[in-house]
C-alpha atoms as a PDB file:
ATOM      1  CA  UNK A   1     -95.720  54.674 174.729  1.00  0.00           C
ATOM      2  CA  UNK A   2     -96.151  51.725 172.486  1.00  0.00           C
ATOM      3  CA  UNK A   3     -96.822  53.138 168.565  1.00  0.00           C
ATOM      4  CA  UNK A   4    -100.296  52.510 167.082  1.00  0.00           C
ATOM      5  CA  UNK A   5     -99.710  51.118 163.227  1.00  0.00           C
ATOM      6  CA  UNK A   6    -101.451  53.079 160.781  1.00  0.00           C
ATOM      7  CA  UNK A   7    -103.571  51.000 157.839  1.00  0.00           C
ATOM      8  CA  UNK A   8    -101.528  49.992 154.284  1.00  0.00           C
ATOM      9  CA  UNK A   9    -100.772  53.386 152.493  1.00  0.00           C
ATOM     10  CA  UNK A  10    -100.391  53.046 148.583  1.00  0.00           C
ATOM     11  CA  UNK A  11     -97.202  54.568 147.340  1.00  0.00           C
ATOM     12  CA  UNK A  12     -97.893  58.006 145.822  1.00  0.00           C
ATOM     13  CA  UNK A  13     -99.710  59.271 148.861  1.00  0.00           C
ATOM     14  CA  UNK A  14     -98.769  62.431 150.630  1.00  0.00           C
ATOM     15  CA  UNK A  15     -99.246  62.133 153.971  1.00  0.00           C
ATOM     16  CA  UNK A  16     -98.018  64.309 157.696  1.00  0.00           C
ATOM     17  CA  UNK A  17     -94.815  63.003 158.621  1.00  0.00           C
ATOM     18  CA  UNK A  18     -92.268  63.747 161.684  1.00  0.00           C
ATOM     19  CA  UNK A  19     -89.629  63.436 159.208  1.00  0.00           C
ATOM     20  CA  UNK A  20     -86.405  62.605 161.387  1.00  0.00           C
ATOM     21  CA  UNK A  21     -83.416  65.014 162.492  1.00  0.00           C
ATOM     22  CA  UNK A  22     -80.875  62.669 162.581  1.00  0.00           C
ATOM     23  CA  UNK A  23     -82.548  59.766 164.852  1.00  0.00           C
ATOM     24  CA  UNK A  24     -85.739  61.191 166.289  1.00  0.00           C
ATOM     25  CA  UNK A  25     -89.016  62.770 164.421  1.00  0.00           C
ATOM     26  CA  UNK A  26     -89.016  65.830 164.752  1.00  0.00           C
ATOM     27  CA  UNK A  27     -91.949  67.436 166.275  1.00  0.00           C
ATOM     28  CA  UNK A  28     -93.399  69.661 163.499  1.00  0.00           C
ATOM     29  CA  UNK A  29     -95.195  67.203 160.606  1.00  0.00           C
ATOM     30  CA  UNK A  30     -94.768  68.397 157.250  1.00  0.00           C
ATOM     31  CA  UNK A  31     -95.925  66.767 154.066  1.00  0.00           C
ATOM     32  CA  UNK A  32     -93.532  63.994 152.590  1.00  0.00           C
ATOM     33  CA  UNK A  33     -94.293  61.235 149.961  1.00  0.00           C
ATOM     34  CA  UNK A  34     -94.632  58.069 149.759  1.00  0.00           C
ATOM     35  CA  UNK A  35     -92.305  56.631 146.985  1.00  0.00           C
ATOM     36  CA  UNK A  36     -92.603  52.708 148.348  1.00  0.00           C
ATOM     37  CA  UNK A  37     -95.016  50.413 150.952  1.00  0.00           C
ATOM     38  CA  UNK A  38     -92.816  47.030 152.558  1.00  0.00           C
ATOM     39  CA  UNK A  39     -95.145  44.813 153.434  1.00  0.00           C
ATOM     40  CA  UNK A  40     -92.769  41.971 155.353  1.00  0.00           C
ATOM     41  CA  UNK A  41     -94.212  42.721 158.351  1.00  0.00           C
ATOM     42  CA  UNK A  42     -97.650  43.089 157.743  1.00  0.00           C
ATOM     43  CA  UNK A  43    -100.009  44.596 159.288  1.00  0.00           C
ATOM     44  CA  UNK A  44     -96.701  46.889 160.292  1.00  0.00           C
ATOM     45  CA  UNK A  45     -96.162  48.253 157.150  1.00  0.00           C
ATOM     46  CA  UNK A  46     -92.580  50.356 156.614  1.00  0.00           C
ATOM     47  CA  UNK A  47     -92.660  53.039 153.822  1.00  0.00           C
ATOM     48  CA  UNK A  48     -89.879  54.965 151.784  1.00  0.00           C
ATOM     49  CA  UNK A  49     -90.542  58.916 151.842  1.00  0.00           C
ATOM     50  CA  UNK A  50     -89.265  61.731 150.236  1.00  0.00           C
ATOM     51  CA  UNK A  51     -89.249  65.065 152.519  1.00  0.00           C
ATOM     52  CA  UNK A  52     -91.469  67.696 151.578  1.00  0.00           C
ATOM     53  CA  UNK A  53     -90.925  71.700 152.298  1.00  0.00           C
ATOM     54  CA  UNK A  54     -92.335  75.002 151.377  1.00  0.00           C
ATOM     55  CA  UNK A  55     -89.660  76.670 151.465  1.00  0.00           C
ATOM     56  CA  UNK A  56     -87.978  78.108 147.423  1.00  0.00           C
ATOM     57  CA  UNK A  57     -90.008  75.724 146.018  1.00  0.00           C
ATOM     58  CA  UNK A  58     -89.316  77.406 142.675  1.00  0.00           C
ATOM     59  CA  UNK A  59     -85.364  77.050 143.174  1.00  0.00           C
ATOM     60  CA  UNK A  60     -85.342  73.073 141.900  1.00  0.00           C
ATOM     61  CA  UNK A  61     -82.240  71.341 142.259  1.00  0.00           C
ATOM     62  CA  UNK A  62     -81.379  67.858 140.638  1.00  0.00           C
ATOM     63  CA  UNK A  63     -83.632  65.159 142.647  1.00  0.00           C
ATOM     64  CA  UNK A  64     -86.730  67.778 143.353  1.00  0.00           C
ATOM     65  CA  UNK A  65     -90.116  68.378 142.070  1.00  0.00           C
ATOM     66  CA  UNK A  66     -92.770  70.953 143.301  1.00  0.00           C
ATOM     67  CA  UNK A  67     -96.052  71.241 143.218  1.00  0.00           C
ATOM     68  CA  UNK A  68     -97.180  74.748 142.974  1.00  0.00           C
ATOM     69  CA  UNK A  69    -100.780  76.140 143.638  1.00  0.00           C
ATOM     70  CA  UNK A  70    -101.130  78.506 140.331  1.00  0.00           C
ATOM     71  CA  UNK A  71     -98.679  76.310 137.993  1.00  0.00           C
ATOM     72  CA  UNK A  72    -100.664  72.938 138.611  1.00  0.00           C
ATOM     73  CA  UNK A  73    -104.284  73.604 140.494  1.00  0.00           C
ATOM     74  CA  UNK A  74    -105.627  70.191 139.633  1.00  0.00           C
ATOM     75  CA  UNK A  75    -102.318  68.524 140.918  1.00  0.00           C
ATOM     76  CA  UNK A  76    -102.346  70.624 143.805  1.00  0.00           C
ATOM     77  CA  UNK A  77    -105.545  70.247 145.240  1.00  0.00           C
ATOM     78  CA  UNK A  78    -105.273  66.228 144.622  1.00  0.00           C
ATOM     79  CA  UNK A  79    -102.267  66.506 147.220  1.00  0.00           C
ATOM     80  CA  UNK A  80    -103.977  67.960 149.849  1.00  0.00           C
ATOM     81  CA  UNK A  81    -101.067  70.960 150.242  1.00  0.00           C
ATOM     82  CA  UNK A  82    -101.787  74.166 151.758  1.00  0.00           C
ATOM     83  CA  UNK A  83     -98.767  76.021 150.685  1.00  0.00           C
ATOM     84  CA  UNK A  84     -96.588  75.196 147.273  1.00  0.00           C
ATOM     85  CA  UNK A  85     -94.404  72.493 148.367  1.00  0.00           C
ATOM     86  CA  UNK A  86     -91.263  70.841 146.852  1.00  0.00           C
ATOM     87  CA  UNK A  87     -90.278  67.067 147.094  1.00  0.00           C
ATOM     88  CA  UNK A  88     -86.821  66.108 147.366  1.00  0.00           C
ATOM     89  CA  UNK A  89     -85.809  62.370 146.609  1.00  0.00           C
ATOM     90  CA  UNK A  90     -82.302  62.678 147.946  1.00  0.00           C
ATOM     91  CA  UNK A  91     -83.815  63.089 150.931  1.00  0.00           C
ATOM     92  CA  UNK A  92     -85.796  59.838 150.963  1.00  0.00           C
ATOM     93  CA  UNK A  93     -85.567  57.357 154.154  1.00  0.00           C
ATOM     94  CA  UNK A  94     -87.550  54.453 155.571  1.00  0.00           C
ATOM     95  CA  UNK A  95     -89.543  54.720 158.013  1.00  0.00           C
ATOM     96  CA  UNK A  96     -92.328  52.446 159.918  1.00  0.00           C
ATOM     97  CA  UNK A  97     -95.497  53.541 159.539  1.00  0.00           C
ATOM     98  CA  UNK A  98     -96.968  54.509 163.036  1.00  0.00           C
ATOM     99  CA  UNK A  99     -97.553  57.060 165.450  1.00  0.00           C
ATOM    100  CA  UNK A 100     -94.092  57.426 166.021  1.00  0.00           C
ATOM    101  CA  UNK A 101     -93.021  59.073 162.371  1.00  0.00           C
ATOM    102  CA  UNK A 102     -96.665  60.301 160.952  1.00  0.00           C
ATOM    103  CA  UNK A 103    -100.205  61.898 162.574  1.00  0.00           C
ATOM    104  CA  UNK A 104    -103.422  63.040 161.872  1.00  0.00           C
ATOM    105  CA  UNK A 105    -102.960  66.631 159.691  1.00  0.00           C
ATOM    106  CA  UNK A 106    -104.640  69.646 160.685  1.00  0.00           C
ATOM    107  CA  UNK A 107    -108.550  69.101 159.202  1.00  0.00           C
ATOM    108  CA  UNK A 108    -108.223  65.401 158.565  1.00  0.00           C
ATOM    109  CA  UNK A 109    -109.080  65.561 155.417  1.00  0.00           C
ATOM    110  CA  UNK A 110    -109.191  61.914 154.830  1.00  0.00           C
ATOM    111  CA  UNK A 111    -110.444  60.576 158.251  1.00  0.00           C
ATOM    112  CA  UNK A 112    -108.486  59.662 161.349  1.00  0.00           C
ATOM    113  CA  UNK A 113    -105.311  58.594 159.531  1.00  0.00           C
ATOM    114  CA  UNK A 114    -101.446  60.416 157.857  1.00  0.00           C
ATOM    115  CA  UNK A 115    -102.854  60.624 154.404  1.00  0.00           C
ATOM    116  CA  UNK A 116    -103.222  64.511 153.546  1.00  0.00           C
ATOM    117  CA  UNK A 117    -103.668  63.880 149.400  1.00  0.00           C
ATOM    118  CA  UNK A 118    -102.330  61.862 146.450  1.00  0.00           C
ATOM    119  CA  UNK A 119    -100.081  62.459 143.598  1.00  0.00           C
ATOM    120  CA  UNK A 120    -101.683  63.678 141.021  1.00  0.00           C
ATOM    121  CA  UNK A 121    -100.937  61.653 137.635  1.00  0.00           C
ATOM    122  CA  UNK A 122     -99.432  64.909 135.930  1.00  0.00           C
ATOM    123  CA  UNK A 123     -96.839  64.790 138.016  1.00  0.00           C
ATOM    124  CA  UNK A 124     -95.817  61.369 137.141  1.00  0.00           C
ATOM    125  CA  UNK A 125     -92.677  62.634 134.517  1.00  0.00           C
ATOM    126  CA  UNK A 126     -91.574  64.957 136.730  1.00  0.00           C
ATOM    127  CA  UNK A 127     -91.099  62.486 139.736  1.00  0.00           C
ATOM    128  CA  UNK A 128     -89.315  60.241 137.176  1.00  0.00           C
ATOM    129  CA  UNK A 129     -86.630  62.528 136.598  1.00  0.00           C
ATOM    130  CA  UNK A 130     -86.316  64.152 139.701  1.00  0.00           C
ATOM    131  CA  UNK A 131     -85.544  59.909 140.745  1.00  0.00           C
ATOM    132  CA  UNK A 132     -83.541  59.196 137.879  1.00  0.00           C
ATOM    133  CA  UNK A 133     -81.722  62.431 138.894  1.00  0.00           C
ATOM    134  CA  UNK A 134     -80.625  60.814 142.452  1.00  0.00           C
ATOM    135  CA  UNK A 135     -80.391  57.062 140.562  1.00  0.00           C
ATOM    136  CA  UNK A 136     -77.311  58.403 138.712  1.00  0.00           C
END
């Protein structure tokens, strides 16, 4: 089945990915981030994501931030998260940005389209050194 391209994102979006096992997406979404939009081949656009999980999202390792529902409300509801999620930036890869890798999340909360929230701006410091963490 030929992928349907999904609309520009803006980097700092969370959105439903199939983030890949190996080579293929795997078939449960889960929330991942968009650190980076390529726009060579526009209107295919290609993005840079960091995985998301929620599992010990209060055991932080060097390259991870969380976002946690009681610690950060504001940040949390601007994400879109159901469940206290961590980011990791080692785990980043590139990935077009169509049916293939992302979907619709449950609810839609932002129309027929991947996005599920946004970073929220007090998160900003703590994604910096989570990424200087894996520039080193």
């Amino acid at each position: 089945m030929t992928p349907v391209w999904w609309p520009e994102p803006t980097a700092g979006e969370i959105v439903w990915c199939h983030f890949p096992d190996n080579i293929n997406p795997r078939a449960k979404p889960r929330p991942a981030l968009i650190l980076a939009v390529f726009d060579d081949d526009a209107p295919h656009f290609h993005v840079r994501v960091a995985y998301g999980t929620s599992q010990r999202t209060t055991a932080l390792h060097s390259g991870e931030f969380s976002i946690l529902r009681f610690r950060n409300p504001a940040a949390y509801e601007a994400a879109g998260l159901s469940y206290d999620t961590k980011f990791n930036l080692k785990q980043a890869i590139d990935l077009p940005y169509s049916t293939d890798w992302f979907s619709v999340p449950p609810a839609a909360p932002h129309g027929q389209n991947p996005k599920l929230g946004t970073l929220h701006p007090s998160l900003v410091l703590a994604v910096q050194a989570a990424y200087r963490a894996v520039a080193r």
